[in-house]
C-alpha atoms as a PDB file:
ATOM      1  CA  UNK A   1      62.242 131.708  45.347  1.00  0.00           C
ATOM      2  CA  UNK A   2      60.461 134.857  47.287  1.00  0.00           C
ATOM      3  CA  UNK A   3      62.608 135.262  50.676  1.00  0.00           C
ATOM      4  CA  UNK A   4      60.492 135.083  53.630  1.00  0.00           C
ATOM      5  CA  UNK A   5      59.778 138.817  55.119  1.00  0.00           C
ATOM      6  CA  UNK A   6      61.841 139.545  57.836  1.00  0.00           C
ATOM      7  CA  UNK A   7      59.914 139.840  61.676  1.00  0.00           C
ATOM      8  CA  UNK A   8      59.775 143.506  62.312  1.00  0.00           C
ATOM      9  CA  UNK A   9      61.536 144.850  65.102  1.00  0.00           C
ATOM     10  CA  UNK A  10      59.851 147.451  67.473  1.00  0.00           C
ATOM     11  CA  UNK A  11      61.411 150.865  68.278  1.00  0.00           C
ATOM     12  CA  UNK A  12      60.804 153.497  70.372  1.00  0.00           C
ATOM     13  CA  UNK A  13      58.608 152.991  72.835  1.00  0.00           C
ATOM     14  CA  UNK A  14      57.281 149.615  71.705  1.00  0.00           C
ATOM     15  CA  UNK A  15      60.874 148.434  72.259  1.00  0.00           C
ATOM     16  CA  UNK A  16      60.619 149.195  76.103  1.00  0.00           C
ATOM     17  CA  UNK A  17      57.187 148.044  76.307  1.00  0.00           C
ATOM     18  CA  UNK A  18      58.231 144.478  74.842  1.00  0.00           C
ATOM     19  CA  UNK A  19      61.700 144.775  76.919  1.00  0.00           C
ATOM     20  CA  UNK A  20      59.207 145.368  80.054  1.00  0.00           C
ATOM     21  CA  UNK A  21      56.865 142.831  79.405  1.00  0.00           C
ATOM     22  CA  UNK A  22      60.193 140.265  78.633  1.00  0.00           C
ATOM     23  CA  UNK A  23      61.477 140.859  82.063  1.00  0.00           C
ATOM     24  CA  UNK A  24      57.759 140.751  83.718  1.00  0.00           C
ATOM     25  CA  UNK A  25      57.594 137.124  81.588  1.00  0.00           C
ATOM     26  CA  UNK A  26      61.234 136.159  83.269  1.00  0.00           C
ATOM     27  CA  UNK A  27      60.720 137.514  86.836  1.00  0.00           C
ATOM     28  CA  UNK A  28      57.417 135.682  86.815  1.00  0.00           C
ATOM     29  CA  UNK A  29      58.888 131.919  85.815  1.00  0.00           C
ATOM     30  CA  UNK A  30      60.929 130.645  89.063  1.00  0.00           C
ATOM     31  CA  UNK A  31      64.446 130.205  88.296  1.00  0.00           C
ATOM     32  CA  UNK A  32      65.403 126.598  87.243  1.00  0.00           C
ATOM     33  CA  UNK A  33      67.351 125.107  89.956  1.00  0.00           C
ATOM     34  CA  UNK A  34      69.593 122.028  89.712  1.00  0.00           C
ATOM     35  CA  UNK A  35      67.714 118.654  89.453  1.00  0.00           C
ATOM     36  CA  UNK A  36      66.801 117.328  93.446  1.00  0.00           C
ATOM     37  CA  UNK A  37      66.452 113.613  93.808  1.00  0.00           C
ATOM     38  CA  UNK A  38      62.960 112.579  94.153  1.00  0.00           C
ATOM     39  CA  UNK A  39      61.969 110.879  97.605  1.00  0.00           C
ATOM     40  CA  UNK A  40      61.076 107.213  96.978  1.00  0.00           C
ATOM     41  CA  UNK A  41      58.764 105.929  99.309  1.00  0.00           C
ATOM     42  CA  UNK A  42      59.210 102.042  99.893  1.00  0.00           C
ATOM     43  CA  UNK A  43      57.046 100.016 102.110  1.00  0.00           C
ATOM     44  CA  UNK A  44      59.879  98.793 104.441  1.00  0.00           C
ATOM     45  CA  UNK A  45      61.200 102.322 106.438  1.00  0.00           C
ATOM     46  CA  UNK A  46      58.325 104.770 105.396  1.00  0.00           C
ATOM     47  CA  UNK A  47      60.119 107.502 103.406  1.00  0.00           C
ATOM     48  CA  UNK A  48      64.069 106.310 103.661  1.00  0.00           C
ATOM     49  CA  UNK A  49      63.117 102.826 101.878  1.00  0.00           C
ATOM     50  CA  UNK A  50      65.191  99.906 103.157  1.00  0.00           C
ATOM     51  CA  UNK A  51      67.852 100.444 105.709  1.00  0.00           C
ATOM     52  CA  UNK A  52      70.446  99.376 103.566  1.00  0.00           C
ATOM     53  CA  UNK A  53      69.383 102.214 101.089  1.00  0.00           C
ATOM     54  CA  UNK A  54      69.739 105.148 103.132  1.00  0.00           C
ATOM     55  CA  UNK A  55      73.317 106.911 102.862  1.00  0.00           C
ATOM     56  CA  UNK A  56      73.458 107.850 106.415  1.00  0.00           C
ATOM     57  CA  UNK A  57      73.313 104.406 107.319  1.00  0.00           C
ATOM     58  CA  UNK A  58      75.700 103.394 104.786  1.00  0.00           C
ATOM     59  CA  UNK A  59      78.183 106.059 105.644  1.00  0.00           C
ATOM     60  CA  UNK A  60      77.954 105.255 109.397  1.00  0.00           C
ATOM     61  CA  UNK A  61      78.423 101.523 108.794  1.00  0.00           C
ATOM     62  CA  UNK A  62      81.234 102.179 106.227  1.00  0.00           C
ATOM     63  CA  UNK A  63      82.819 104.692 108.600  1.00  0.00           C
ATOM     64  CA  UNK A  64      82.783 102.685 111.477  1.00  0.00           C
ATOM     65  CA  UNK A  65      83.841  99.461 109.641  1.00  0.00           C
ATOM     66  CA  UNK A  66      86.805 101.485 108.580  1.00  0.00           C
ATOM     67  CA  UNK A  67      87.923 103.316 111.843  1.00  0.00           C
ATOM     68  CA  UNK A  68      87.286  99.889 113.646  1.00  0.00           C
ATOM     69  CA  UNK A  69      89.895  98.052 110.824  1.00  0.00           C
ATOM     70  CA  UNK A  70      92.156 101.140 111.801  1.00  0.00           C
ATOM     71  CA  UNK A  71      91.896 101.411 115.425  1.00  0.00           C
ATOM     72  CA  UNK A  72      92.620  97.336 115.504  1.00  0.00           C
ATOM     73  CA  UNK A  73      95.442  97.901 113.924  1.00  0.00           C
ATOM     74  CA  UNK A  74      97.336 100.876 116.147  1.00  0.00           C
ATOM     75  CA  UNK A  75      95.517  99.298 119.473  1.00  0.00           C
ATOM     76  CA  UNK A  76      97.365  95.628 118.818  1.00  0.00           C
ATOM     77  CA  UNK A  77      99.832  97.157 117.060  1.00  0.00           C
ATOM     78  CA  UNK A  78     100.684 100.637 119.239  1.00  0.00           C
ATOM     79  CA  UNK A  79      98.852 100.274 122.450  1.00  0.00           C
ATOM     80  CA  UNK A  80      96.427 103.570 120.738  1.00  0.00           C
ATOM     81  CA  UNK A  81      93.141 103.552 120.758  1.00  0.00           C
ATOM     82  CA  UNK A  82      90.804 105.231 118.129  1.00  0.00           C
ATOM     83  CA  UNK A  83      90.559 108.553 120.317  1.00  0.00           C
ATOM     84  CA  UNK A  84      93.872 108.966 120.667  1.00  0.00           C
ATOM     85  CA  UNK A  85      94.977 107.894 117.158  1.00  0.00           C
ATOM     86  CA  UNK A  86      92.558 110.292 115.815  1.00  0.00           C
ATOM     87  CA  UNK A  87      94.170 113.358 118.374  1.00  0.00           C
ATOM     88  CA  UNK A  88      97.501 112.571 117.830  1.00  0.00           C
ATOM     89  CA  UNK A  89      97.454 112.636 114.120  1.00  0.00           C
ATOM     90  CA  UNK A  90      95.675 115.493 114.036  1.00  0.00           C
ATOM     91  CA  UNK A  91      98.161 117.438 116.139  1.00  0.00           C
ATOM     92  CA  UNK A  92     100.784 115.080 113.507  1.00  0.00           C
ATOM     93  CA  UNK A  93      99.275 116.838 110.069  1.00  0.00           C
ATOM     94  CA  UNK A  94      98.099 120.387 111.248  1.00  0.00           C
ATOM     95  CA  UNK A  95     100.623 121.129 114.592  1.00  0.00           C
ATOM     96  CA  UNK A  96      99.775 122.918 117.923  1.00  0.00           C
ATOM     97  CA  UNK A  97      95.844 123.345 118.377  1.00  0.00           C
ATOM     98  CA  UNK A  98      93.686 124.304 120.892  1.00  0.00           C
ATOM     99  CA  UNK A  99      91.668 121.729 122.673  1.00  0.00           C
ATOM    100  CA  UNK A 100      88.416 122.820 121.149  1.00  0.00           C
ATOM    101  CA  UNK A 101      90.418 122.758 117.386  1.00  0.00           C
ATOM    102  CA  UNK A 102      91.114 119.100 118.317  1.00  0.00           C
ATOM    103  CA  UNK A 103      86.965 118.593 119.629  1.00  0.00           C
ATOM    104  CA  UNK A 104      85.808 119.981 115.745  1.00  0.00           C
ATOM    105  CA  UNK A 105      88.815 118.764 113.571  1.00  0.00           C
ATOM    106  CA  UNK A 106      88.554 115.191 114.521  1.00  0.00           C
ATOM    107  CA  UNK A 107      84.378 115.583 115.304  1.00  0.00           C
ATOM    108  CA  UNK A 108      84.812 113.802 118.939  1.00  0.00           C
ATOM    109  CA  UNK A 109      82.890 115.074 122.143  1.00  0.00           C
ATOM    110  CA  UNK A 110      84.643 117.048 124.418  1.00  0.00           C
ATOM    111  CA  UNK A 111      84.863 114.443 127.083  1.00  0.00           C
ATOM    112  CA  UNK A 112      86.345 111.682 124.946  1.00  0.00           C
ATOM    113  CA  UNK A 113      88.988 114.435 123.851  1.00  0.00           C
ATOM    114  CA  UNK A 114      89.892 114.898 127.460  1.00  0.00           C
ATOM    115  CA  UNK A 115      90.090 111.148 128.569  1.00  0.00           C
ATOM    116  CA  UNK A 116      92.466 110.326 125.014  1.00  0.00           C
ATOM    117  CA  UNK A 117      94.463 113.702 125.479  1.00  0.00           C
ATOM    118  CA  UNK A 118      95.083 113.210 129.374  1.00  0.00           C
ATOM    119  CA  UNK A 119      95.842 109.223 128.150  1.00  0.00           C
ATOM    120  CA  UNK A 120      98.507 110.919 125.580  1.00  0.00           C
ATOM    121  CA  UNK A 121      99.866 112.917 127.677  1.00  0.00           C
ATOM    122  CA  UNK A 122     101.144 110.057 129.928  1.00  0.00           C
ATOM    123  CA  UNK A 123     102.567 107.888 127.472  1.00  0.00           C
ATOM    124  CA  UNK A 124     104.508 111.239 127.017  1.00  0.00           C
ATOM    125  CA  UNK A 125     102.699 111.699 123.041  1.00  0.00           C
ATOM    126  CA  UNK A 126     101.855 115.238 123.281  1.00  0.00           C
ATOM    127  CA  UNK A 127     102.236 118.403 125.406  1.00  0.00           C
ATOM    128  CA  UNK A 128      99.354 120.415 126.725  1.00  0.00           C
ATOM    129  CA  UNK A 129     100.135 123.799 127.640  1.00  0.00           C
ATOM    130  CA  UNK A 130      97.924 127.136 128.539  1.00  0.00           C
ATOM    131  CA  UNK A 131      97.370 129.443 125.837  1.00  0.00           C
ATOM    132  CA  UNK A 132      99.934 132.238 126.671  1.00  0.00           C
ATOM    133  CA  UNK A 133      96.807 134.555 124.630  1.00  0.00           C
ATOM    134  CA  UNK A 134      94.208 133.115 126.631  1.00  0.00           C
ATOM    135  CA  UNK A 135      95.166 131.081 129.506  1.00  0.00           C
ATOM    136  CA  UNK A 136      91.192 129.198 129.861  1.00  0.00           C
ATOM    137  CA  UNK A 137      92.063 127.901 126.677  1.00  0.00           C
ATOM    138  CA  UNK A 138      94.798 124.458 126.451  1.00  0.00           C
ATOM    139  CA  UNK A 139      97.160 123.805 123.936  1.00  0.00           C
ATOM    140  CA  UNK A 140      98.344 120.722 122.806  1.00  0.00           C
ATOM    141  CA  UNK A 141     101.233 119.653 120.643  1.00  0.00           C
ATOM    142  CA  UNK A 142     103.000 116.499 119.688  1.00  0.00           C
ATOM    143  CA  UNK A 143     106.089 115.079 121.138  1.00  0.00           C
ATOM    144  CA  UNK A 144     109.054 114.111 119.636  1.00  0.00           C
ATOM    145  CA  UNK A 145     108.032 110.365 120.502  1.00  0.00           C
ATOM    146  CA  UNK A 146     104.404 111.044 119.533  1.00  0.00           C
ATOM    147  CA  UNK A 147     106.167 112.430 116.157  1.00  0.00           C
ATOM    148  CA  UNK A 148     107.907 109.106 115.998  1.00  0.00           C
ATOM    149  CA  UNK A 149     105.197 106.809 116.435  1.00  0.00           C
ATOM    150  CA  UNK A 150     103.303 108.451 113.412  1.00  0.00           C
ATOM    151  CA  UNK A 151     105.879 108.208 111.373  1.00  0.00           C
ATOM    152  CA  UNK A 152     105.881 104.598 112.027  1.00  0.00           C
ATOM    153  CA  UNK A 153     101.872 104.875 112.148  1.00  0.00           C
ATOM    154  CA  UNK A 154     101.466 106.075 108.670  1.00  0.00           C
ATOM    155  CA  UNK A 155     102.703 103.575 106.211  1.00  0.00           C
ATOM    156  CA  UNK A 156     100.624 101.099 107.601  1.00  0.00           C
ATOM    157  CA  UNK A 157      97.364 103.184 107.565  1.00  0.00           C
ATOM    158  CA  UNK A 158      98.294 104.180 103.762  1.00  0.00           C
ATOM    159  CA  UNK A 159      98.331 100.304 103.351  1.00  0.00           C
ATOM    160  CA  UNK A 160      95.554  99.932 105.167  1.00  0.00           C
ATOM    161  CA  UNK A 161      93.507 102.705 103.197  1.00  0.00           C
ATOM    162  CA  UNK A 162      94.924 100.887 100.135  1.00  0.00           C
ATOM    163  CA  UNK A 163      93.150  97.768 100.858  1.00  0.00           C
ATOM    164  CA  UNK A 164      89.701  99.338 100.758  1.00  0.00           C
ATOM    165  CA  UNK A 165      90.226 101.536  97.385  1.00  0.00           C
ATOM    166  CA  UNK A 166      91.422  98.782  95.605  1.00  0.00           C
ATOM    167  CA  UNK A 167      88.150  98.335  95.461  1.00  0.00           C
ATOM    168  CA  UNK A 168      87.398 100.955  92.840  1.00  0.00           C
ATOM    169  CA  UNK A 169      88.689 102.194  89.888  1.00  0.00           C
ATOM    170  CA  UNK A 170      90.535 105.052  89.928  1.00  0.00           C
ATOM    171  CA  UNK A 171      87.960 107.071  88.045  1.00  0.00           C
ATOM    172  CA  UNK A 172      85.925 106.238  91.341  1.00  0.00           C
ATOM    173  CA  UNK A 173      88.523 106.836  93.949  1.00  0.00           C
ATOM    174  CA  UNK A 174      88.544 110.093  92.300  1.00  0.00           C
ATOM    175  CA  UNK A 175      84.759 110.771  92.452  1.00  0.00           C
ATOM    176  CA  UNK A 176      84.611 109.096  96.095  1.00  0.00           C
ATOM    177  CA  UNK A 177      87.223 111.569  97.334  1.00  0.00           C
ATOM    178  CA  UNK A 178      85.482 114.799  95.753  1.00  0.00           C
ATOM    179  CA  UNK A 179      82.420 113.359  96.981  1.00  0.00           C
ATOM    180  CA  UNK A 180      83.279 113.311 100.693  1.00  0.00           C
ATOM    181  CA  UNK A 181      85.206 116.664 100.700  1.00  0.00           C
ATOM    182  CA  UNK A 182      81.505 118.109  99.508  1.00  0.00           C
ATOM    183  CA  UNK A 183      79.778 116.091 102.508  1.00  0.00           C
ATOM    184  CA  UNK A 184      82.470 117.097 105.007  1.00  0.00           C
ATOM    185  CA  UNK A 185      81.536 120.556 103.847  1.00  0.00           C
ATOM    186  CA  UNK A 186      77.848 119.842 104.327  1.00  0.00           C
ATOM    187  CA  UNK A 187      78.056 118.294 107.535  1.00  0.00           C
ATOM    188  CA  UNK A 188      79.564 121.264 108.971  1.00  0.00           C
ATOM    189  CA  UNK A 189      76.513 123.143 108.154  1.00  0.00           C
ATOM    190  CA  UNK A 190      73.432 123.556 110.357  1.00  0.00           C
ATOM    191  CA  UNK A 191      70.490 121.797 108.368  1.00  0.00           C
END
């Protein structure tokens, strides 16, 4: 059987011309970029489709369920409400912050940070102190009773938590956690 002749490669400057006109070919094709989901238009909400299909909505009602489930639990249970949960086990997992660390790390307004962390304060959960570096700026760090109380706080949140991921499998726990580290990444970011 005759082999097939073999495509002849060019040299010289034929190489650089077909090298050129390669790179013209590529620079000219946009660049493939990962797959974006396509925006369904249903007749209910205009472009977000039913209410019940839009993920903000979802993640608000699922949040809020959630921290409502949570604070119930530490108000009946602790006398804390969900502000001041949220502050003191901040200052619990990450130690002394400034007040405007407290404001971003637990995404509260500044004025609700101020009511919970004066509230704290008196039921003698955390220290605030001036900066020593900057004395505008107020620290604030947990007690030894605040320190206490979380420790008591805790199991019952993990149990808590526990109660709404039994409702996946673990191969979706998984994918719900990595999941909501990327969105608290993205909603961080300026859209």
């Amino acid at each position: 059987m005759p082999s097939k002749p073999r495509p002849r490669t060019p040299t010289g400057g034929a190489a650089r011309s077909t090298a050129r006109a390669k790179t013209a070919a590529a620079a000219a094709t946009p660049a493939k970029s990962a797959p974006r989901r396509v925006t369904v238009r249903r007749p209910t909400l205009g472009p977000i489709g039913r209410l019940e299909d839009f993920i903000p909505f979802k993640l608000a009602v699922v949040a809020n369920r959630v921290s409502q489930s949570i604070g119930h639990l530490f108000e009946t249970r602790y006398g804390l409400q969900i502000p001041e949960w949220r502050i003191l086990m901040a200052l619990y997992a990450y130690g002394r912050q400034a007040f405007h660390e407290v404001v971003d790390r637990t995404s509260m307004d500044k004025a609700r940070v101020s009511r919970a962390q004066r509230r704290l304060v008196d039921l003698g959960m955390i220290d605030t102190a001036p900066d020593p570096d900057d004395g505008r700026r107020l620290l604030m760090s947990i007690t030894d009773t605040g320190a206490r109380l979380c420790a008591q706080i805790l199991p019952e949140a993990a149990a808590r938590e526990a109660w709404y991921l039994a409702a996946l499998t673990d191969d979706e726990h998984r994918q719900l956690d990595l999941i909501l580290d990327k969105l608290m990444v993205r909603s961080g970011q300026e859209p």
